[in-house]
N, C-alpha and C. Protein backbone atom coordinates (compact mmCIF):
# COMPACT_ATOMS: atom_id res chain seq x y z
N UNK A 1 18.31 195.80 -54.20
CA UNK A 1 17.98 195.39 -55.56
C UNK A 1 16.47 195.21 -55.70
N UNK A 2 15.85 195.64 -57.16
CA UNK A 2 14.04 195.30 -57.05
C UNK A 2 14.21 194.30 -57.38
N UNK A 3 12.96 193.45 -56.83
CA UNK A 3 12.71 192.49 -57.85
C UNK A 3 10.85 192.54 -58.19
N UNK A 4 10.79 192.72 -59.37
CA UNK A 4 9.38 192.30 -60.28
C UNK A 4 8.23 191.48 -59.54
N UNK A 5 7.43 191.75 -59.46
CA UNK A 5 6.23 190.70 -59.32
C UNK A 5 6.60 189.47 -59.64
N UNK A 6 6.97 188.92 -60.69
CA UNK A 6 6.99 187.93 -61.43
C UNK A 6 8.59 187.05 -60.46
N UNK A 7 9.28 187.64 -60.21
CA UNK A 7 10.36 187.23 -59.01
C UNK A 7 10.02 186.84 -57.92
N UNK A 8 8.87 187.47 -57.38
CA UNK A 8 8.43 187.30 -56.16
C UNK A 8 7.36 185.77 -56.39
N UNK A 9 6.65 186.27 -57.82
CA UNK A 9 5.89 184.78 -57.60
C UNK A 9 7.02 183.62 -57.85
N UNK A 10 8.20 183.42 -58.17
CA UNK A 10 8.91 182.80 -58.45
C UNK A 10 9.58 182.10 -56.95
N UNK A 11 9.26 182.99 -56.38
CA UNK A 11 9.95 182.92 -54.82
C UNK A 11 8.72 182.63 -53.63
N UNK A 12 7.46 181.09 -54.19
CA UNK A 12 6.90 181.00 -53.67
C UNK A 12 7.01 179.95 -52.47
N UNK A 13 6.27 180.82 -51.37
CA UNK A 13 6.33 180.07 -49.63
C UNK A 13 6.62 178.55 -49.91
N UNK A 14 6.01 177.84 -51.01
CA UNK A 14 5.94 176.47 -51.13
C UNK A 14 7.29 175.83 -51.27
N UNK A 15 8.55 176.71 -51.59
CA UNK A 15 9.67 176.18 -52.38
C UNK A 15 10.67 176.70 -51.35
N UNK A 16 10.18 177.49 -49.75
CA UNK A 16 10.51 177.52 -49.09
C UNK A 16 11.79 176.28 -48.26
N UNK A 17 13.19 176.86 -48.09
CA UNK A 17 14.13 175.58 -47.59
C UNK A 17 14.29 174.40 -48.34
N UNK A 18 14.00 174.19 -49.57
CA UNK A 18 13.80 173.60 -50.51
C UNK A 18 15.53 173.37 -50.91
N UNK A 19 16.07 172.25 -51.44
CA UNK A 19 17.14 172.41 -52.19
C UNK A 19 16.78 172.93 -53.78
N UNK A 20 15.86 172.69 -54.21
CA UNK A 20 15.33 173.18 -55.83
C UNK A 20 15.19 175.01 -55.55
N UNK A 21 14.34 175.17 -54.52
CA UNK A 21 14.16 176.63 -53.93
C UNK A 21 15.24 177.37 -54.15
N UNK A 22 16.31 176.76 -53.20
CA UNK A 22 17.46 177.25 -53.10
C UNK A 22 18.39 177.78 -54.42
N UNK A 23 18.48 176.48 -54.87
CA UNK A 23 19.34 176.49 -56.29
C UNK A 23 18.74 177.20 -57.38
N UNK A 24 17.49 177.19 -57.61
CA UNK A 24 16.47 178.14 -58.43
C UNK A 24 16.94 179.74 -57.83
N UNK A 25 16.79 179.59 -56.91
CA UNK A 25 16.78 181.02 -56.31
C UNK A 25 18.47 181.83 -56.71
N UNK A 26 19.50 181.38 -56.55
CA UNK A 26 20.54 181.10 -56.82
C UNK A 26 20.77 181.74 -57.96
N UNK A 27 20.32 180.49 -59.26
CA UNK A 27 20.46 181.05 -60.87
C UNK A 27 19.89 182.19 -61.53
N UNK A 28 18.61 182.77 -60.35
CA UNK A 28 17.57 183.72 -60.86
C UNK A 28 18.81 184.95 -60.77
N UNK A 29 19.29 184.63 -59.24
CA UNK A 29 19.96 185.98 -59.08
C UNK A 29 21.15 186.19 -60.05
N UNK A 30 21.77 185.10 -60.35
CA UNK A 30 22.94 185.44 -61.20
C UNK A 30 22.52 185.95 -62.45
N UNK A 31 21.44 185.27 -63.01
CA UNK A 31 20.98 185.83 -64.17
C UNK A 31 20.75 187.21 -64.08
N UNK A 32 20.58 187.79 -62.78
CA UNK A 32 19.48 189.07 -62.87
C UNK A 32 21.33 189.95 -62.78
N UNK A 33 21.96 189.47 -62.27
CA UNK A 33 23.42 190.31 -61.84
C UNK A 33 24.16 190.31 -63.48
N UNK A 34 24.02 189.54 -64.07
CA UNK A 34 24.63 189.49 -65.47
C UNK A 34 23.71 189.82 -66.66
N UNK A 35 22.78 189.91 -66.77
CA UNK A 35 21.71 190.55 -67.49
C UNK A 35 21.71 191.77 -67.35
N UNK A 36 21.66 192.67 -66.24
CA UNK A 36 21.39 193.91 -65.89
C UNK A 36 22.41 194.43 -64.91
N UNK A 37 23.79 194.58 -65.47
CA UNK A 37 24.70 194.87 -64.81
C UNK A 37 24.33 196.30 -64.57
């Protein structure tokens, strides 16, 4: 799957193992799986 620049800054080192990281990371993808089936 691509993901955008703008995904990647979203997916920064800092938020790394993070539970927010995680769960953020999570909703991005579902959004991106149901948005752009």
């Amino acid at each position: 799957m691509y993901y955008g620049p703008h995904v990647r800054y979203l997916f920064h080192p800092d938020w790394g193992g993070t539970t927010v990281g995680i769960l953020f990371a999570a909703i991005i993808a579902l959004a991106i799986r149901y948005k752009w089936k």
